[in-house]
N, C-alpha and C. Protein backbone atom coordinates (compact mmCIF):
# COMPACT_ATOMS: atom_id res chain seq x y z
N UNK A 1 0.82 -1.20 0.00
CA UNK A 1 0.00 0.00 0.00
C UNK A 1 0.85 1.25 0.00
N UNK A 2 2.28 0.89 0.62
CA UNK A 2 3.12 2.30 0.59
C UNK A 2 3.16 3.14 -1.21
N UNK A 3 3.44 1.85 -1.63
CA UNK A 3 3.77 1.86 -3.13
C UNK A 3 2.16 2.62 -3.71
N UNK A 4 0.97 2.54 -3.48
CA UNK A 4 -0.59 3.11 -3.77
C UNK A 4 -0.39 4.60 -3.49
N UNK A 5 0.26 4.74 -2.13
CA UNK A 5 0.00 5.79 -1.50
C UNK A 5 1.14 6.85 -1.87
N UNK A 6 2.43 6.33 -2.70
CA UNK A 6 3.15 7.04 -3.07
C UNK A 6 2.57 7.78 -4.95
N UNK A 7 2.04 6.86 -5.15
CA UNK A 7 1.70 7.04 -6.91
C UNK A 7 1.07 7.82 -6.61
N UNK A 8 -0.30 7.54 -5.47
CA UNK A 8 -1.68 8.57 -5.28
C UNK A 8 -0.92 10.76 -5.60
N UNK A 9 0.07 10.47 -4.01
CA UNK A 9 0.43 11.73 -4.23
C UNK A 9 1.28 12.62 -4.84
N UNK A 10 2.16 11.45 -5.98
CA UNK A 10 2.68 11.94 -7.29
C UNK A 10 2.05 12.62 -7.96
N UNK A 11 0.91 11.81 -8.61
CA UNK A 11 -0.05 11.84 -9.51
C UNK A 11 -0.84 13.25 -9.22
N UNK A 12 -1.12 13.77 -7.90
CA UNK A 12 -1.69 14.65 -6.99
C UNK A 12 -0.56 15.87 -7.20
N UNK A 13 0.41 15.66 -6.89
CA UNK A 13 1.32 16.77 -7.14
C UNK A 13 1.84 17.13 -8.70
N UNK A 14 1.71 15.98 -9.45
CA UNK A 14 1.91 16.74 -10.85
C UNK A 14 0.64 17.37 -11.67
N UNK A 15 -0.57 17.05 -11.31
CA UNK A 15 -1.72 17.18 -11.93
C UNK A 15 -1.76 18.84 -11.43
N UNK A 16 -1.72 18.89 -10.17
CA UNK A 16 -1.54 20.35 -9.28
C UNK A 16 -0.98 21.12 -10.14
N UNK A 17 0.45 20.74 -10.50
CA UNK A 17 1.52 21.59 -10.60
C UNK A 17 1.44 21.80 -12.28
N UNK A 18 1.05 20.77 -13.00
CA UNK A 18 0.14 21.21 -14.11
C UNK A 18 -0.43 22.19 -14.39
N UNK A 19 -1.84 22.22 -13.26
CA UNK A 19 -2.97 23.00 -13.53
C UNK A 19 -2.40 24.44 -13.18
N UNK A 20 -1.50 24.55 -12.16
CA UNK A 20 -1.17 25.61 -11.60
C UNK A 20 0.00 26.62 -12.54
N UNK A 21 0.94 25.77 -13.24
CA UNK A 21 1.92 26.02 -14.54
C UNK A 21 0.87 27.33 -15.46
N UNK A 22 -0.56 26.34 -15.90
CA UNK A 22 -0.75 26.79 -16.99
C UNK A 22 -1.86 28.12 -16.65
N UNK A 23 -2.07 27.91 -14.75
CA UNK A 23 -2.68 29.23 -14.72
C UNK A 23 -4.41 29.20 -14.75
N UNK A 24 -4.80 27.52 -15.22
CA UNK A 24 -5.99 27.08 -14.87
C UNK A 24 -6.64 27.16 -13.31
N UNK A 25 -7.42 28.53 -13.14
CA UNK A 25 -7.91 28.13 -12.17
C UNK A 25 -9.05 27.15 -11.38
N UNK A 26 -9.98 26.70 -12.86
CA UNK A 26 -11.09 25.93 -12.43
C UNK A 26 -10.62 24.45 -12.17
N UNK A 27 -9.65 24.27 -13.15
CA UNK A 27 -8.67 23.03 -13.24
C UNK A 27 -8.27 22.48 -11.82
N UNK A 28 -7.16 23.47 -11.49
CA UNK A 28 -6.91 23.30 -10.05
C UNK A 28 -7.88 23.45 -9.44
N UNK A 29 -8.57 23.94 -9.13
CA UNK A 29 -9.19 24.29 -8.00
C UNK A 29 -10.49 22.70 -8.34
N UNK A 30 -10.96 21.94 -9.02
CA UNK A 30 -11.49 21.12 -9.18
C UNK A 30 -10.64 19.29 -9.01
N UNK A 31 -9.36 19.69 -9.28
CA UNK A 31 -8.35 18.88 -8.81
C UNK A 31 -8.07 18.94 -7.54
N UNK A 32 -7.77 20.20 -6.91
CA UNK A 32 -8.17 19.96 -5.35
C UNK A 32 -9.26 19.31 -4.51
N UNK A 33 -10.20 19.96 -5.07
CA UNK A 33 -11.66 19.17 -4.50
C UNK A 33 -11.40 17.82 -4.90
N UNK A 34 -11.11 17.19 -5.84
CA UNK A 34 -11.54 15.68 -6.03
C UNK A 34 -10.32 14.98 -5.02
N UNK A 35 -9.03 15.71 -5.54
CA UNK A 35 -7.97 15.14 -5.21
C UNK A 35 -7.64 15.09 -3.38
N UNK A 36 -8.35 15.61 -2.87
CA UNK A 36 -8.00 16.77 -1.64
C UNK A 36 -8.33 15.26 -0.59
N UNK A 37 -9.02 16.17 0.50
CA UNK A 37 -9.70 14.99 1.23
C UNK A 37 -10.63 14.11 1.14
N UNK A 38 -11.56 14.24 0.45
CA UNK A 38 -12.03 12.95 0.34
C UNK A 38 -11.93 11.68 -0.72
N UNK A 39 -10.35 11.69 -1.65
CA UNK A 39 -9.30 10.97 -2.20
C UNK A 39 -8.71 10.45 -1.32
N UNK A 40 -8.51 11.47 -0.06
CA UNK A 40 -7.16 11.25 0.93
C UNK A 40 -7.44 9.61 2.14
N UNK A 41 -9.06 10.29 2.52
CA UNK A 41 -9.85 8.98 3.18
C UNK A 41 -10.00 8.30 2.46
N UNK A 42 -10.81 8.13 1.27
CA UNK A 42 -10.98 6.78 1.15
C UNK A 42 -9.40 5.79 0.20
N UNK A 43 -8.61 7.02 0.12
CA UNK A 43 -7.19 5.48 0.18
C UNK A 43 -6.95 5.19 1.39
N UNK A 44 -7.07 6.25 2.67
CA UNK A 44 -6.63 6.01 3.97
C UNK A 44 -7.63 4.51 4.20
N UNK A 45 -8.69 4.68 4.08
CA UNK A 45 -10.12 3.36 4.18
C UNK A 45 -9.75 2.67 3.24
N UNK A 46 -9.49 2.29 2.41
CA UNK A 46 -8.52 0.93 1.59
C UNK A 46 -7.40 0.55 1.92
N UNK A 47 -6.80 0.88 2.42
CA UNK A 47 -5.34 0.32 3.02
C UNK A 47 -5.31 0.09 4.06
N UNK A 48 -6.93 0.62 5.08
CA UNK A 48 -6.59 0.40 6.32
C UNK A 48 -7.82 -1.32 6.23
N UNK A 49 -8.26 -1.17 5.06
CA UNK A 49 -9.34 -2.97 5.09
C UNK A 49 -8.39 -3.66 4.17
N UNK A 50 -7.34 -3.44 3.61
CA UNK A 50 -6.16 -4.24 2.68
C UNK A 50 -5.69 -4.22 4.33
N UNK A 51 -4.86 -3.58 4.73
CA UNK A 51 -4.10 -4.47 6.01
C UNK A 51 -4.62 -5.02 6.76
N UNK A 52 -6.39 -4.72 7.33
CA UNK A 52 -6.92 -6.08 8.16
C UNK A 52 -6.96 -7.53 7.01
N UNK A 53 -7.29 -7.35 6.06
CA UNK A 53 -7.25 -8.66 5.00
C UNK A 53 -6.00 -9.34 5.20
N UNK A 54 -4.84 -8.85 4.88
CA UNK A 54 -3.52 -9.03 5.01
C UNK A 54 -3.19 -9.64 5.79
N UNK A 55 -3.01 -8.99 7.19
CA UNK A 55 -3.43 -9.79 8.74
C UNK A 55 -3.88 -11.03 8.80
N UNK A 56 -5.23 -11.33 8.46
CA UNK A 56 -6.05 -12.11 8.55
C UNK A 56 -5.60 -13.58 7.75
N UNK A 57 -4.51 -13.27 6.49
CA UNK A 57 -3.95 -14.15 5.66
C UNK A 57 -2.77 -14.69 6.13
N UNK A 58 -2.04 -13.67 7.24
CA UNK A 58 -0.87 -14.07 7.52
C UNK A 58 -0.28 -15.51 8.08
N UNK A 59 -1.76 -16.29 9.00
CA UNK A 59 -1.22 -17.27 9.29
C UNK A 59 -0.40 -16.99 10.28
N UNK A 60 -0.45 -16.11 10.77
CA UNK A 60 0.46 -15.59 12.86
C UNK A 60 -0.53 -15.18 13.57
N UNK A 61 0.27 -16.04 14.86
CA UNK A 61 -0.77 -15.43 15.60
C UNK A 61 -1.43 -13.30 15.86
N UNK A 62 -2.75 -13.49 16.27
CA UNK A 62 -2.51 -11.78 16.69
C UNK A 62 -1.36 -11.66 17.93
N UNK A 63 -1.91 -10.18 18.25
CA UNK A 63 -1.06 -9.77 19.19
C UNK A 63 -1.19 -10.17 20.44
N UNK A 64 -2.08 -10.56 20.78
CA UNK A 64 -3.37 -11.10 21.89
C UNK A 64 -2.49 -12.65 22.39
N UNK A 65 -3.21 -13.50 21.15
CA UNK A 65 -2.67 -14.63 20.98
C UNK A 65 -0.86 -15.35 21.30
N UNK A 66 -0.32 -14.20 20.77
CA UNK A 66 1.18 -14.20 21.31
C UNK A 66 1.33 -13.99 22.74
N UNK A 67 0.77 -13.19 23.34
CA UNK A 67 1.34 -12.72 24.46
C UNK A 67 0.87 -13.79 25.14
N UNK A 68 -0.58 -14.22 25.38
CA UNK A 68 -1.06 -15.50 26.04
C UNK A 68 -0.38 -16.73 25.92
N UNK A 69 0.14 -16.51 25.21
CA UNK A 69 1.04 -17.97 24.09
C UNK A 69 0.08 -19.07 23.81
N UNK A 70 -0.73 -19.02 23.35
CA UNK A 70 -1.51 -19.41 22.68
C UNK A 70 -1.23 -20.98 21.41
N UNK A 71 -1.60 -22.30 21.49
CA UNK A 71 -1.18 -23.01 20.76
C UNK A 71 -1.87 -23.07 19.34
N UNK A 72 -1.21 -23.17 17.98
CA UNK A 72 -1.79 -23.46 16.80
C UNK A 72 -2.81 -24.23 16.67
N UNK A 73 -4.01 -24.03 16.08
CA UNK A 73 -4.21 -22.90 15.05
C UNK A 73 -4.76 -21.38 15.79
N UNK A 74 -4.43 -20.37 15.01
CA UNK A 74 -4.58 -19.13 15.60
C UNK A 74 -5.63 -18.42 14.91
N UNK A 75 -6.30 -17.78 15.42
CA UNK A 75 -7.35 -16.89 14.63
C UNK A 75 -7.68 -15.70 13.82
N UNK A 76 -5.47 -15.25 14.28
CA UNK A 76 -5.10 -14.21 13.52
C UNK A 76 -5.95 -13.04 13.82
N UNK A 77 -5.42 -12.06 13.48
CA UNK A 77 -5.50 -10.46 13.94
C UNK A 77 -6.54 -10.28 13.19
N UNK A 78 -7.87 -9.86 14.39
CA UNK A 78 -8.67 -9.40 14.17
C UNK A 78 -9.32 -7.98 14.42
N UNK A 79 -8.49 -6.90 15.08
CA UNK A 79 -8.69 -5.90 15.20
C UNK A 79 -7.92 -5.05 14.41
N UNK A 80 -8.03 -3.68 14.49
CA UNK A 80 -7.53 -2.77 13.73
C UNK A 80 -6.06 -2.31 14.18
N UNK A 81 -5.10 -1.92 13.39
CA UNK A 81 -3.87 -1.98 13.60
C UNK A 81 -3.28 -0.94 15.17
């Protein structure tokens, strides 16, 4: 997801720096709105249900489970990071 979240605000900073070059104000200013915060949540809300999925695949115990020491099979991390 680092790799999502790096393209996201490339893509975000050249489109900007585009619109802003050529002096487009509706441009930018409509690239902000889309691009802005509510782009920002819902990658923040996909990467944060890609890493419970992730978790859940890992096949380790949670955090819970470790500390109890807990014997195999484990139920894996079920809460939020």
């Amino acid at each position: 997801m680092t790799i999502a979240r790096t393209v996201f605000f490339a893509v975000k900073l050249v489109v900007q720096f585009l619109a802003f070059r050529e002096a487009r104000v509706f441009a930018l200013t409509l690239v902000k709105a889309i691009l802005g915060w509510p782009a920002t949540v819902l990658l923040l809300g996909l990467s944060d249900l890609y890493g419970l999925w992730r978790l859940g695949h890992l096949g380790s115990p949670s955090v819970a489970a470790f500390k109890a020491d807990t014997e195999p099979p484990w139920m894996g991390q079920r809460r939020r990071f």
